[in-house]
C-alpha atoms as a PDB file:
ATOM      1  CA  UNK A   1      -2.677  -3.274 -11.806  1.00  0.00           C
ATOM      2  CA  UNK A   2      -2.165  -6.988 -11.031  1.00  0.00           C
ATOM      3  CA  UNK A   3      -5.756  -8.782 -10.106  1.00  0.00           C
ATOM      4  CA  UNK A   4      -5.731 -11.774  -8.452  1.00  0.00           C
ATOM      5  CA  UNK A   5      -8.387 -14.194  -7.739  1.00  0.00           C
ATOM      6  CA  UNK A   6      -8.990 -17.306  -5.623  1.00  0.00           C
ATOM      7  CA  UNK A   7     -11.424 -20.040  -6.219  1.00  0.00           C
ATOM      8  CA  UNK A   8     -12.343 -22.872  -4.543  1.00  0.00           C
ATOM      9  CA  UNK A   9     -13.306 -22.497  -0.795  1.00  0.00           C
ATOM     10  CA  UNK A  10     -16.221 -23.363   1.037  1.00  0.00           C
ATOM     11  CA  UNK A  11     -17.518 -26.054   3.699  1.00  0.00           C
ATOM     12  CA  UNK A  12     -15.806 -29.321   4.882  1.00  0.00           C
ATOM     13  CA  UNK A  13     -15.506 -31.867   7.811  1.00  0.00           C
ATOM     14  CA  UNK A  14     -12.068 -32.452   9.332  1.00  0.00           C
ATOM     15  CA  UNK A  15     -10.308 -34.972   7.566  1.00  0.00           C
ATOM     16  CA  UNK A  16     -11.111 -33.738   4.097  1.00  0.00           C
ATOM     17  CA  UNK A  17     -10.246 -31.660   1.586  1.00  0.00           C
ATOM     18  CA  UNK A  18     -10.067 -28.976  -0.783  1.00  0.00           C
ATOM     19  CA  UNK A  19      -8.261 -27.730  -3.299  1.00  0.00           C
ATOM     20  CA  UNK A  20      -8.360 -23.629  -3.930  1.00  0.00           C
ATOM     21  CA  UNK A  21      -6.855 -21.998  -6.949  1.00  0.00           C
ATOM     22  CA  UNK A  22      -5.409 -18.654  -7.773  1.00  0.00           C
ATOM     23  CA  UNK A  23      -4.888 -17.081 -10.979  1.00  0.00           C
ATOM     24  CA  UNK A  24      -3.915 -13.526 -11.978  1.00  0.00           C
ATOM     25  CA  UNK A  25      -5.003 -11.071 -14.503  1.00  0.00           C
ATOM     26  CA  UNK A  26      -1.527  -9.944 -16.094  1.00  0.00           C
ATOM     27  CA  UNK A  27       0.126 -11.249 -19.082  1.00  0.00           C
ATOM     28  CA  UNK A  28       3.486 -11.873 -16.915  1.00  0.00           C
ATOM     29  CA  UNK A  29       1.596 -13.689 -14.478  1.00  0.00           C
ATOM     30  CA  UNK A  30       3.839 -16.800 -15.518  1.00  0.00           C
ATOM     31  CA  UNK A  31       7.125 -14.712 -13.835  1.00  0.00           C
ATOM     32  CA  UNK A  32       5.626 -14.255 -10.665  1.00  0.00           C
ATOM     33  CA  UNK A  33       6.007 -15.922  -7.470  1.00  0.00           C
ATOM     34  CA  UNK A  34       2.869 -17.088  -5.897  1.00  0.00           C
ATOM     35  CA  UNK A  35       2.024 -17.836  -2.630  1.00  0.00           C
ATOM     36  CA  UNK A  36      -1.361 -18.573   0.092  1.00  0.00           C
ATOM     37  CA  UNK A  37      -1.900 -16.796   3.325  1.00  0.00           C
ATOM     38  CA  UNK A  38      -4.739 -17.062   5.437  1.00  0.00           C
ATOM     39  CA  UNK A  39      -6.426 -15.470   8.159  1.00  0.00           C
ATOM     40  CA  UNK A  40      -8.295 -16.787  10.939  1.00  0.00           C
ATOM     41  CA  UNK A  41     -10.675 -14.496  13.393  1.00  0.00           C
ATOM     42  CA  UNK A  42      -8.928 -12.532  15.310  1.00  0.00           C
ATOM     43  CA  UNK A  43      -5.449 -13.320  14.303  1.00  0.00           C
ATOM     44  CA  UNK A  44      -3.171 -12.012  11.882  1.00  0.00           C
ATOM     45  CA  UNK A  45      -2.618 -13.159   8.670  1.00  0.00           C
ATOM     46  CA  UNK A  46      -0.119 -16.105   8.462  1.00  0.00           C
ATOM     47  CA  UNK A  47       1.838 -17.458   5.680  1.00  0.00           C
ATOM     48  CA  UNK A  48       0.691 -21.189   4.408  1.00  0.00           C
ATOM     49  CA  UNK A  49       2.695 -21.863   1.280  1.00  0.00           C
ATOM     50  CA  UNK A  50       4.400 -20.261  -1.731  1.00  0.00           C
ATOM     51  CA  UNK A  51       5.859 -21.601  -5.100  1.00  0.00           C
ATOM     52  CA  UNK A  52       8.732 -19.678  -7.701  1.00  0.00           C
ATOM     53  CA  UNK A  53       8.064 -18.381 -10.748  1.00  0.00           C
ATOM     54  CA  UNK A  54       9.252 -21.491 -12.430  1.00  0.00           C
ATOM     55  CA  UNK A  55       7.767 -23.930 -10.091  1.00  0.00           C
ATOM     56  CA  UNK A  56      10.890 -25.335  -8.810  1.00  0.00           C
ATOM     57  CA  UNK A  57      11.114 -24.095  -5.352  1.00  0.00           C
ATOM     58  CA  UNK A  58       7.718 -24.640  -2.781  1.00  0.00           C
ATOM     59  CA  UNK A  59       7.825 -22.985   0.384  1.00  0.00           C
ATOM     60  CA  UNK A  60       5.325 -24.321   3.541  1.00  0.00           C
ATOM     61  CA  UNK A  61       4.413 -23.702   6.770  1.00  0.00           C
ATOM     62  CA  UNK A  62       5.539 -25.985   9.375  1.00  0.00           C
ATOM     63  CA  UNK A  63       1.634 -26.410  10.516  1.00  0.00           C
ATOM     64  CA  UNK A  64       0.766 -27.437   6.884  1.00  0.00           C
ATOM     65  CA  UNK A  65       3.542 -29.679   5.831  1.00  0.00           C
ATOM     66  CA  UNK A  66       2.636 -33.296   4.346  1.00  0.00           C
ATOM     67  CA  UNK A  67      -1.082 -32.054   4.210  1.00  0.00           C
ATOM     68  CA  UNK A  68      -0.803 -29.453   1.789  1.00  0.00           C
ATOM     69  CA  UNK A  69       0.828 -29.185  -1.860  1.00  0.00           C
ATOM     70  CA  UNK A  70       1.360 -25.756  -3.841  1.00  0.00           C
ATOM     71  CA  UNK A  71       1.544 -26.267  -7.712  1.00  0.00           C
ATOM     72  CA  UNK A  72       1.213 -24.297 -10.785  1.00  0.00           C
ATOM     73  CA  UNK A  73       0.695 -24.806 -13.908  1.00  0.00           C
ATOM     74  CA  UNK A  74       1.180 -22.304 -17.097  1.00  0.00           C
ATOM     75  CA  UNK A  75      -2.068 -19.992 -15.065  1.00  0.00           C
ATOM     76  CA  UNK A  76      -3.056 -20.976 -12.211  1.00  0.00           C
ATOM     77  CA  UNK A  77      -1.528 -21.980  -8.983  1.00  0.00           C
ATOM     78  CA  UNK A  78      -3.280 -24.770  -6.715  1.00  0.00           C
ATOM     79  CA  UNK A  79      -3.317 -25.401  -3.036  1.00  0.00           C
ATOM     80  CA  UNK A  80      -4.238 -29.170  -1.912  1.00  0.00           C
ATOM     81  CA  UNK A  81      -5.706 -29.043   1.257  1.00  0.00           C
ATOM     82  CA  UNK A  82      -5.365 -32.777   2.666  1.00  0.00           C
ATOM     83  CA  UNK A  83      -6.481 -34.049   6.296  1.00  0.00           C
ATOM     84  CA  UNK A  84      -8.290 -30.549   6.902  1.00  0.00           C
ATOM     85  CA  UNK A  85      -8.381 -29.662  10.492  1.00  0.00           C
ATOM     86  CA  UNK A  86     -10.533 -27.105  11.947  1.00  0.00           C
ATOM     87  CA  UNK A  87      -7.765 -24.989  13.046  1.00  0.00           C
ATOM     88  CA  UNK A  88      -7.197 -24.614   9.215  1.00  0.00           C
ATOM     89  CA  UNK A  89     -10.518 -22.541   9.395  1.00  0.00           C
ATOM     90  CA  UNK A  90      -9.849 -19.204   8.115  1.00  0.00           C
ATOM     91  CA  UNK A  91      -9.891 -17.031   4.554  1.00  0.00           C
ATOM     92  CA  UNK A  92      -6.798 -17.825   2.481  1.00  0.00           C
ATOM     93  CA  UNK A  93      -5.717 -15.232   0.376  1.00  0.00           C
ATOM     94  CA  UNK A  94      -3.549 -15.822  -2.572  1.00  0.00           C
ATOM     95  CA  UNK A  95      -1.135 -12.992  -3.417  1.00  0.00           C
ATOM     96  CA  UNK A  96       2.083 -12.786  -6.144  1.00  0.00           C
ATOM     97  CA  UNK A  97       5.188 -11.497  -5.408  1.00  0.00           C
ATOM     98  CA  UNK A  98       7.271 -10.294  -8.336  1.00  0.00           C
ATOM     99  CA  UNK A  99      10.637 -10.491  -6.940  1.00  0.00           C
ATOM    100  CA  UNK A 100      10.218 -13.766  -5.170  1.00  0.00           C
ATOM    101  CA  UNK A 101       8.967 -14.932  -1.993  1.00  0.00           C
ATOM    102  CA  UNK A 102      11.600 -13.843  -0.206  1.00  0.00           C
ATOM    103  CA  UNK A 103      11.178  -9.898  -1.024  1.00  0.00           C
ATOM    104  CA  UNK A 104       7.189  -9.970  -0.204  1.00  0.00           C
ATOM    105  CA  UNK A 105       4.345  -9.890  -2.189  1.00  0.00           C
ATOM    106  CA  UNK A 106       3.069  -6.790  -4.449  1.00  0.00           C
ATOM    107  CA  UNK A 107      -0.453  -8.148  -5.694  1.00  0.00           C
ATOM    108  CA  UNK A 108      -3.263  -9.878  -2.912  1.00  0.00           C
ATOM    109  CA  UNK A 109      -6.939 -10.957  -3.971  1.00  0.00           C
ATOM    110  CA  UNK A 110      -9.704 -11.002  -1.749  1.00  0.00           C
ATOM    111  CA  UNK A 111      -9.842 -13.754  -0.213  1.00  0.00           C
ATOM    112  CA  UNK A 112     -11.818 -17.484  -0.165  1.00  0.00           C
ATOM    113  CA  UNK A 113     -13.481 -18.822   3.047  1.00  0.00           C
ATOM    114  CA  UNK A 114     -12.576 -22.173   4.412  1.00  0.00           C
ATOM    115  CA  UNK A 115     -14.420 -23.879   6.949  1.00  0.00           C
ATOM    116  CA  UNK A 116     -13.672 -26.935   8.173  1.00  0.00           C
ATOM    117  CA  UNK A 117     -15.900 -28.420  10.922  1.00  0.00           C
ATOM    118  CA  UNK A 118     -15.141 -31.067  13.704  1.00  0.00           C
END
């Protein structure tokens, strides 16, 4: 069994930022396909960005382009959070996909709370 686990959420005023990061417990994590999700209160949860195995294809939300930037690097995958709003308030759970990000994901973790505040 795959873990997964995000870091790097917490508390910040619109306009700022954050950066969260995601790494994953097996050996092969370096062949999966990552990608962030998040969840607001009351909604469902919503695709934000995703990155191949190799790092040469990024994938983004229309509500998130030219704020935020996927990367990885040999094990861990960031998400830069630019010009926060506060409808970016929600958890954001990082999850790997081992066919690519077109075939779903197989592995989630549980989740990092962002809050960003007017």
């Amino acid at each position: 069994q795959v873990q997964v686990l995000e870091s790097g959420g917490g508390v910040v005023q619109a306009g700022g930022s954050l950066r969260l990061s995601c790494t994953a417990s097996e050996r092969t994590y370096s062949r999966y396909g990552m990608g962030w999700f998040r969840q607001a209160p009351g909604k469902e949860r919503d695709f934000v960005a995703a990155i191949s195995w190799n790092g040469g294809t990024t994938y983004y939300a229309d509500s998130v382009k030219g704020r935020f930037t996927i990367s990885r690097d040999r094990a861990t995958v960031h998400l830069q959070m630019n010009s926060l709003k506060p409808e970016d308030t929600a958890v954001y759970y990082c999850a790997a996909t081992i066919y690519g990000h077109e075939y779903g994901y197989d592995y989630w973790g549980q989740g990092t709370q962002v809050t960003v505040s007017s």
